[in-house]
Protein backbone atom coordinates (compact mmCIF):
# COMPACT_ATOMS: atom_id res chain seq x y z
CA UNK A 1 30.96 0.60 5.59
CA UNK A 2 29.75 3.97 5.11
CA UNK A 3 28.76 6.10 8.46
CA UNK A 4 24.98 6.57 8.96
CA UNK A 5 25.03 10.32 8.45
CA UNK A 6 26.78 9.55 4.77
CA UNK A 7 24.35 7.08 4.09
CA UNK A 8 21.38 9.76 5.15
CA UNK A 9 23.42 12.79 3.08
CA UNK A 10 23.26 10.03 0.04
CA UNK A 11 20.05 9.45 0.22
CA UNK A 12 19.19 13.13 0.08
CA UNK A 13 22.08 14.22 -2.13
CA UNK A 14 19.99 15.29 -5.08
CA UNK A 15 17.28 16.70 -3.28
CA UNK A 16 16.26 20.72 -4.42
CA UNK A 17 19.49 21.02 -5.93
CA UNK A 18 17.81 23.25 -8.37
CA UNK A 19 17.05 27.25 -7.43
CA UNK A 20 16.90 25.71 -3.34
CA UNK A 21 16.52 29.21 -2.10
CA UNK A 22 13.15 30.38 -2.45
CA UNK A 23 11.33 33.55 -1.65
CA UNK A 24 7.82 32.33 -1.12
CA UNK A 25 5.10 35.05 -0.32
CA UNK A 26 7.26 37.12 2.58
CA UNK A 27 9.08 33.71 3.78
CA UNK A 28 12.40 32.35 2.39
CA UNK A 29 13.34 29.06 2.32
CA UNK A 30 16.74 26.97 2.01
CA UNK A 31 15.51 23.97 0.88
CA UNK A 32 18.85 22.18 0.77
CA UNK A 33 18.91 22.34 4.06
CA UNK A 34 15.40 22.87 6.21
CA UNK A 35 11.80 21.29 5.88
CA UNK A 36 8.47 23.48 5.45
CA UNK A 37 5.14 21.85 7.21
CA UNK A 38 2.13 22.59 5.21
CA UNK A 39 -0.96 22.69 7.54
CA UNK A 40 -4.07 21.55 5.48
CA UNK A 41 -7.31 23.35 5.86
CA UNK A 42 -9.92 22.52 3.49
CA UNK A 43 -13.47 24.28 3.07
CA UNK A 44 -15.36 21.50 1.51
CA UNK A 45 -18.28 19.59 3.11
CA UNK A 46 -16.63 16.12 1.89
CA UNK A 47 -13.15 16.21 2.62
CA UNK A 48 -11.45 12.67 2.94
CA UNK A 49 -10.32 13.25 6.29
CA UNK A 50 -12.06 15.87 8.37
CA UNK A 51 -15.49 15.84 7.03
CA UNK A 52 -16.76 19.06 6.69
CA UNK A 53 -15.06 19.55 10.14
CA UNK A 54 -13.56 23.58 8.11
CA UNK A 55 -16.43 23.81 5.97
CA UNK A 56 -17.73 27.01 8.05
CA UNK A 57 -15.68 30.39 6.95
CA UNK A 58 -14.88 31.23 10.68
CA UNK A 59 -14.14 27.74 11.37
CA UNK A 60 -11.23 27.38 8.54
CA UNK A 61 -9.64 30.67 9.69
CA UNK A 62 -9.82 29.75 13.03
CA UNK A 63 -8.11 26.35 11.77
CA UNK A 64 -5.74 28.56 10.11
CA UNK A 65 -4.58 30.66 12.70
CA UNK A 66 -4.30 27.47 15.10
CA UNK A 67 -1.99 25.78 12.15
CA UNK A 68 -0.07 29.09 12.32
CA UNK A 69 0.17 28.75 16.02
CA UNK A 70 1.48 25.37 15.95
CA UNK A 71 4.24 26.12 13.87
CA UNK A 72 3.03 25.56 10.28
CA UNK A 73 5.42 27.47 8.08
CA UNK A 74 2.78 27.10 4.94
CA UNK A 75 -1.25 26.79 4.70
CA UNK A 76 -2.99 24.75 1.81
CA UNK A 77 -6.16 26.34 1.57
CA UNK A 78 -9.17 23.70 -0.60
CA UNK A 79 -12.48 24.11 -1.88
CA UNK A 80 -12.90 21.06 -3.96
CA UNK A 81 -11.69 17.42 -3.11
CA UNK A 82 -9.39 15.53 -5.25
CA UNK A 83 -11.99 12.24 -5.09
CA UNK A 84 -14.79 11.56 -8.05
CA UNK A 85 -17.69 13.96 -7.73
CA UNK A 86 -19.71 16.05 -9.16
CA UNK A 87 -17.66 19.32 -10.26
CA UNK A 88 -17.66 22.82 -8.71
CA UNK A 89 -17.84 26.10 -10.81
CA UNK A 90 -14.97 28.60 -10.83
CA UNK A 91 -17.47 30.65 -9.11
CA UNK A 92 -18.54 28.24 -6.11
CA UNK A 93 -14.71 27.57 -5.75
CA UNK A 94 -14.02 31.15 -5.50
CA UNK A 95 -17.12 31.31 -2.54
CA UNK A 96 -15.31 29.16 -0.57
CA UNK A 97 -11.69 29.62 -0.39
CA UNK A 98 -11.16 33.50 -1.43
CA UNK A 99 -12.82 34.51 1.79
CA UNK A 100 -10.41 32.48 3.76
CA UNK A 101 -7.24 33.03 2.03
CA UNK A 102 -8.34 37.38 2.38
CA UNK A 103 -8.97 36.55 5.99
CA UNK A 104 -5.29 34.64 6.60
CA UNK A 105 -3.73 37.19 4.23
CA UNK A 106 -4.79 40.01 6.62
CA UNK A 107 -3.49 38.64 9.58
CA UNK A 108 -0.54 36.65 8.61
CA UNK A 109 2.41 36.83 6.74
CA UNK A 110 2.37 32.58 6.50
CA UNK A 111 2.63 30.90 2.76
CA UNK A 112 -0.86 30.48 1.65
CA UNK A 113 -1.48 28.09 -1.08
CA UNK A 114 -4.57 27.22 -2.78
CA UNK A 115 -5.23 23.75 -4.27
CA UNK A 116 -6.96 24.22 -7.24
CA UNK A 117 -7.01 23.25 -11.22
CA UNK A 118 -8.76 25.97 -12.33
CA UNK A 119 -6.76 28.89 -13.93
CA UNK A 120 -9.71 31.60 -12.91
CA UNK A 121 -9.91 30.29 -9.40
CA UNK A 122 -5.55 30.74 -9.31
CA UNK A 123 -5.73 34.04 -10.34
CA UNK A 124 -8.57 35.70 -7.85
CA UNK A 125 -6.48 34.13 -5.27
CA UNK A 126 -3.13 34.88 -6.26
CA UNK A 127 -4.62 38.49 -6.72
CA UNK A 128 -5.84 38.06 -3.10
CA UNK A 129 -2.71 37.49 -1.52
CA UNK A 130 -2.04 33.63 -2.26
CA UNK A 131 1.72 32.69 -2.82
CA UNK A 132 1.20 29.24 -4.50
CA UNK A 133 -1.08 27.52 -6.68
CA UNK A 134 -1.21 23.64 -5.97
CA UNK A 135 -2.67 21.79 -8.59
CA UNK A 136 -2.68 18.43 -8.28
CA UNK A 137 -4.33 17.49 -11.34
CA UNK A 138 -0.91 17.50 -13.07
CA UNK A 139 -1.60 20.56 -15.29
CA UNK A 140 -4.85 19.01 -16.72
CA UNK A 141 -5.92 22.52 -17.44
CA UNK A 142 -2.57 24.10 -19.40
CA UNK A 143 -3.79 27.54 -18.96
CA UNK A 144 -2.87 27.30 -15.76
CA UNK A 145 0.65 27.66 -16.29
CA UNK A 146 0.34 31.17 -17.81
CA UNK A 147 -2.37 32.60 -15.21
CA UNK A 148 0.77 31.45 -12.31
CA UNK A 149 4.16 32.58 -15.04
CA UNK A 150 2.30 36.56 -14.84
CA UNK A 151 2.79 36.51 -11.18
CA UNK A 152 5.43 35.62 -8.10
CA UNK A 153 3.57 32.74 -7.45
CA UNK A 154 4.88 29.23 -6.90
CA UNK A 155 3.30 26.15 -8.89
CA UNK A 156 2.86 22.61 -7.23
CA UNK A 157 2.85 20.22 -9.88
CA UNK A 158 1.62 16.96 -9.18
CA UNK A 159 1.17 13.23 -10.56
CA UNK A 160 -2.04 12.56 -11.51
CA UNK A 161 -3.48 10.47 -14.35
CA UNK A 162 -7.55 10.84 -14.32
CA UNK A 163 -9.37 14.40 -15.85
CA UNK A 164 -11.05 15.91 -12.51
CA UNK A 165 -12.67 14.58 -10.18
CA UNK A 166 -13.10 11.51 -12.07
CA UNK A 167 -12.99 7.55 -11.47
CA UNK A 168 -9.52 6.09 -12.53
CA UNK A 169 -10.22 2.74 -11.65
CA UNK A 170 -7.18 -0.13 -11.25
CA UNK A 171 -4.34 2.14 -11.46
CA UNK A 172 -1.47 -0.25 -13.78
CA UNK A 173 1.96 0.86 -13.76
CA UNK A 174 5.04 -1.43 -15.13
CA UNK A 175 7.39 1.03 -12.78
CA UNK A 176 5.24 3.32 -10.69
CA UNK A 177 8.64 5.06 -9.55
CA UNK A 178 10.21 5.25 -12.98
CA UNK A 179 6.69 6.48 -14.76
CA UNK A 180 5.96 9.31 -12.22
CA UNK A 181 9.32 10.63 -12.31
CA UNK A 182 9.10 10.87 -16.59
CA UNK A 183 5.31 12.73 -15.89
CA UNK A 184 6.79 15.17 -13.84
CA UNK A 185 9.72 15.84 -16.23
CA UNK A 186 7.95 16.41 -18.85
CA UNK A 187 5.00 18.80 -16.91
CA UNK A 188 8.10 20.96 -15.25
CA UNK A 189 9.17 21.18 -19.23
CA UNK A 190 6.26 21.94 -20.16
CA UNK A 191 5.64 24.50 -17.01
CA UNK A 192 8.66 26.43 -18.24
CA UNK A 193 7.74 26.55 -21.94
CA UNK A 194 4.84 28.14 -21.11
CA UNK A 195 7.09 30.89 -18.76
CA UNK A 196 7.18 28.94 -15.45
CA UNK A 197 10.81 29.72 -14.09
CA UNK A 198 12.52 26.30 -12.36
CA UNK A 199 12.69 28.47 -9.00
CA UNK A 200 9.01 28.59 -8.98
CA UNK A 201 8.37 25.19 -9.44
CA UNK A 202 7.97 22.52 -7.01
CA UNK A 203 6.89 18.93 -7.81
CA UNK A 204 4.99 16.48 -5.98
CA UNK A 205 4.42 12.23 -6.89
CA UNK A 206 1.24 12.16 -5.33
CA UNK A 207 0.93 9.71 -3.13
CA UNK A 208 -2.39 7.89 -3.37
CA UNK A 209 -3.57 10.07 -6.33
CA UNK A 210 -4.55 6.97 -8.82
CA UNK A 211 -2.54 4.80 -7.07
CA UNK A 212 -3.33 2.12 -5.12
CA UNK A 213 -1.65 0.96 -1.54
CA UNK A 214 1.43 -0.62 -2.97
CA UNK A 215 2.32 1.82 -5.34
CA UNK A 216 2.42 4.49 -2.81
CA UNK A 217 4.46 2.71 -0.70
CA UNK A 218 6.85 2.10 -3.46
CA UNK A 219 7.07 5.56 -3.99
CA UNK A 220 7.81 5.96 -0.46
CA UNK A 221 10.65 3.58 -0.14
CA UNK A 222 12.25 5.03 -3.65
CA UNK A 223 11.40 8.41 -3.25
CA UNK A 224 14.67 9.35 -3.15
CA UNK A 225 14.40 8.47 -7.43
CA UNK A 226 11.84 11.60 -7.48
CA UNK A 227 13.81 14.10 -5.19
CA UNK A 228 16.57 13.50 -7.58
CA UNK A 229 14.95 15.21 -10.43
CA UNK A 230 16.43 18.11 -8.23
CA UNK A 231 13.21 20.26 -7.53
CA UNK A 232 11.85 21.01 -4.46
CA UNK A 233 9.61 17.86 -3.75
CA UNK A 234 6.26 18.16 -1.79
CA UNK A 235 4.53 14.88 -0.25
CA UNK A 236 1.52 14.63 0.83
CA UNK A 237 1.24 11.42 2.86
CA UNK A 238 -0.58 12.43 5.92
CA UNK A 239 -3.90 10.06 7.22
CA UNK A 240 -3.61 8.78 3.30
CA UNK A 241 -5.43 5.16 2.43
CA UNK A 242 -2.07 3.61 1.81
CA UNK A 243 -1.16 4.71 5.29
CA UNK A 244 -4.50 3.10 6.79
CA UNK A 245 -3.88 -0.20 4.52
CA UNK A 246 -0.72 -0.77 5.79
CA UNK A 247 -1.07 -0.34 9.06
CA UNK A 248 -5.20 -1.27 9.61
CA UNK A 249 -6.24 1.71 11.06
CA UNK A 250 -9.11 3.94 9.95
CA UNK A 251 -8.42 7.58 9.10
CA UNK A 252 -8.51 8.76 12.77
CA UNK A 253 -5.64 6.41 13.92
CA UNK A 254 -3.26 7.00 11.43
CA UNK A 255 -0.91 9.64 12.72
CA UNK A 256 2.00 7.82 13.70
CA UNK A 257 1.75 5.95 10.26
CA UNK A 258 1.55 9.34 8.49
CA UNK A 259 4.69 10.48 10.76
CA UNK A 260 6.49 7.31 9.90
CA UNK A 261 6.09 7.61 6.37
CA UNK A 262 6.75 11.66 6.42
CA UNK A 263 9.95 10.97 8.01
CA UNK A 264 11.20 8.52 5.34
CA UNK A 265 10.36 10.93 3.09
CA UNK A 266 12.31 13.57 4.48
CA UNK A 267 15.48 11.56 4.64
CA UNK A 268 14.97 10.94 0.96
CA UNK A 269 15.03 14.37 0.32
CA UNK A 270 11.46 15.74 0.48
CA UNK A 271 11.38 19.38 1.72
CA UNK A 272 7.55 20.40 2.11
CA UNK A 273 5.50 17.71 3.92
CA UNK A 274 1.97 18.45 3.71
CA UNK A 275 -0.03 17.44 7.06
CA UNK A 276 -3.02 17.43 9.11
CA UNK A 277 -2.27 17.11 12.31
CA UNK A 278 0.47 19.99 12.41
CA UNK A 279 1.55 20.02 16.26
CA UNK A 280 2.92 16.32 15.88
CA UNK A 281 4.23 17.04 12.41
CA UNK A 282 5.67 20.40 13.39
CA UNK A 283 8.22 18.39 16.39
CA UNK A 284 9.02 15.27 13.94
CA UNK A 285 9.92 17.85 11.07
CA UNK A 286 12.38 19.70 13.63
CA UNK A 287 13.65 16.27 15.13
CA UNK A 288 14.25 14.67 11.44
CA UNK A 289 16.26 17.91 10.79
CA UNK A 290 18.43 17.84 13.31
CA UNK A 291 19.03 14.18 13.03
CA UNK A 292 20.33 15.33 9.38
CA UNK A 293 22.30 18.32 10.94
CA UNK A 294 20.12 20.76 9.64
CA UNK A 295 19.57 22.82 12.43
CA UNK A 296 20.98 22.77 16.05
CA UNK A 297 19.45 21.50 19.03
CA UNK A 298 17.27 24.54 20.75
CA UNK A 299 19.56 23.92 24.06
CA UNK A 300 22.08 21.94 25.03
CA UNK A 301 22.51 20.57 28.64
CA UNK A 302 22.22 16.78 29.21
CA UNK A 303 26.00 15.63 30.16
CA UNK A 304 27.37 18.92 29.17
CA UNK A 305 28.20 19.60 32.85
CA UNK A 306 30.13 18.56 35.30
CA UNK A 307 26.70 16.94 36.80
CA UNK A 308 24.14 14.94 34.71
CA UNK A 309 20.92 16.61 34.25
């Protein structure tokens, strides 16, 4: 019978085997062998989760600065949800995250991302100071891909099925794992036929993202069939409606369901966990890491001596 660590080192064996080191903004990362936290901070008035809670400019770069404090290594900066609405101009986009990601650019050398589909809204804020463009629309708009190539910026590309911001009602897939896997094969292909290097690419399955409960959770327990397509993979699983399904819980009693599934993730090979609540995240990101001998305990005393402590 294998040991547990071998079993954990299988499960994570093909995970950002492709370009792991990255230079990201001013911040480089070994993703064969740490985890990034993503803080999320979004400036809309209709966010799934906080509600207009960042809306306010000062109030999203204060929530910036606090995700920095906690230990976020990466901020995802939004102006637009992902749910079915009524769509925002390039222009209202640009009113509502460029001032923030200036503002966190200016007084921190953290990742920024923006989430966005729009190529004019990625390249204001790339020339603002944003590292990464995350679109989780799966490349809906293609001209994204060149706005990102003409830059150092990183592109998230994510499984999605629906055009923007539209209804994709009863979500049928014959192998949700299997299908998502072969989309985001053939969007990294197409990423770097349109100039998108491999070491600037980082995919994501999209939890939730037209998908319903089971589905995500499938992609949860088999994840480890998505981090072996060898990129770095990005999940985004925190306070998520498969989360709340499984476990009953509305959105603001989720965390330890969010951690739970985050974790599983990790040991499957995902290396940027997108999150919310970034304190919490930020100690069961370290913990999960040094459970996979990624890093070393920060000290060392409990039976070490010749007295217990």
């Amino acid at each position: 019978m294998p040991s547990a660590s071998a079993a954990l080192s299988s499960l994570a064996e093909g995970a950002a085997r492709r370009a792991p080191v990255r230079r990201i903004g001013a911040r480089t990362f070994d993703f064969s062998s740490s985890v990034a936290v993503m803080a999320v901070v979004n400036r809309t008035p209709d966010s799934f989760y906080d509600r207009g809670r960042t809306f306010g400019l000062e109030s999203a770069v204060d929530a910036c600065e606090a995700a920095v404090a906690a230990g976020a290594d990466w901020i995802d900066i939004g102006g637009v949800p992902f749910a079915p609405g009524p769509p925002l101009s390039a222009e209202d986009e640009l009113d509502r995250v460029l001032p923030v990601v200036t503002a966190v650019r200016e007084r921190s050398d953290v990742v920024i991302s923006v989430d966005t589909f729009l190529p004019a809204v990625a390249r204001a804020c790339i020339a603002a100071g944003a590292d990464v463009i995350n679109d989780t629309t799966g490349l809906y708009h293609p001209e994204i891909v060149p706005v990102v190539a003409d830059s150092a910026a990183t592109l998230v590309i994510t499984h999605s099925l629906a055009a923007p911001r539209t209804v994709y009602p009863r979500p049928r897939y014959d192998d949700v794992v299997r299908e998502v896997a072969a989309f985001l094969e053939h969007r990294v292909d197409r990423a770097m036929t349109g100039g998108m290097p491999e070491e600037r690419l980082v995919i994501d399955p999209g939890h939730d993202l037209n998908k319903n409960t089971l589905h995500s959770l499938e992609l949860t327990r088999r994840l480890a069939e998505i981090t072996a397509i060898g990129l770095p993979t990005l999940v985004a699983v925190s306070n998520k409606d498969f989360v709340g399904e499984s476990i009953d819980a509305p959105k603001s009693e989720r965390l330890e369901g969010s951690l739970a599934a985050m974790v599983l993730c990790i040991a499957q090979g995902a290396r940027i966990v997108r999150m919310h609540n970034v304190a919490e995240a930020v100690a069961a990101v370290r913990m999960t890491e040094a459970i996979l001998g990624f890093r070393e305990p920060a000290v060392l005393r409990h039976n070490t001596g010749d007295a217990n402590e």
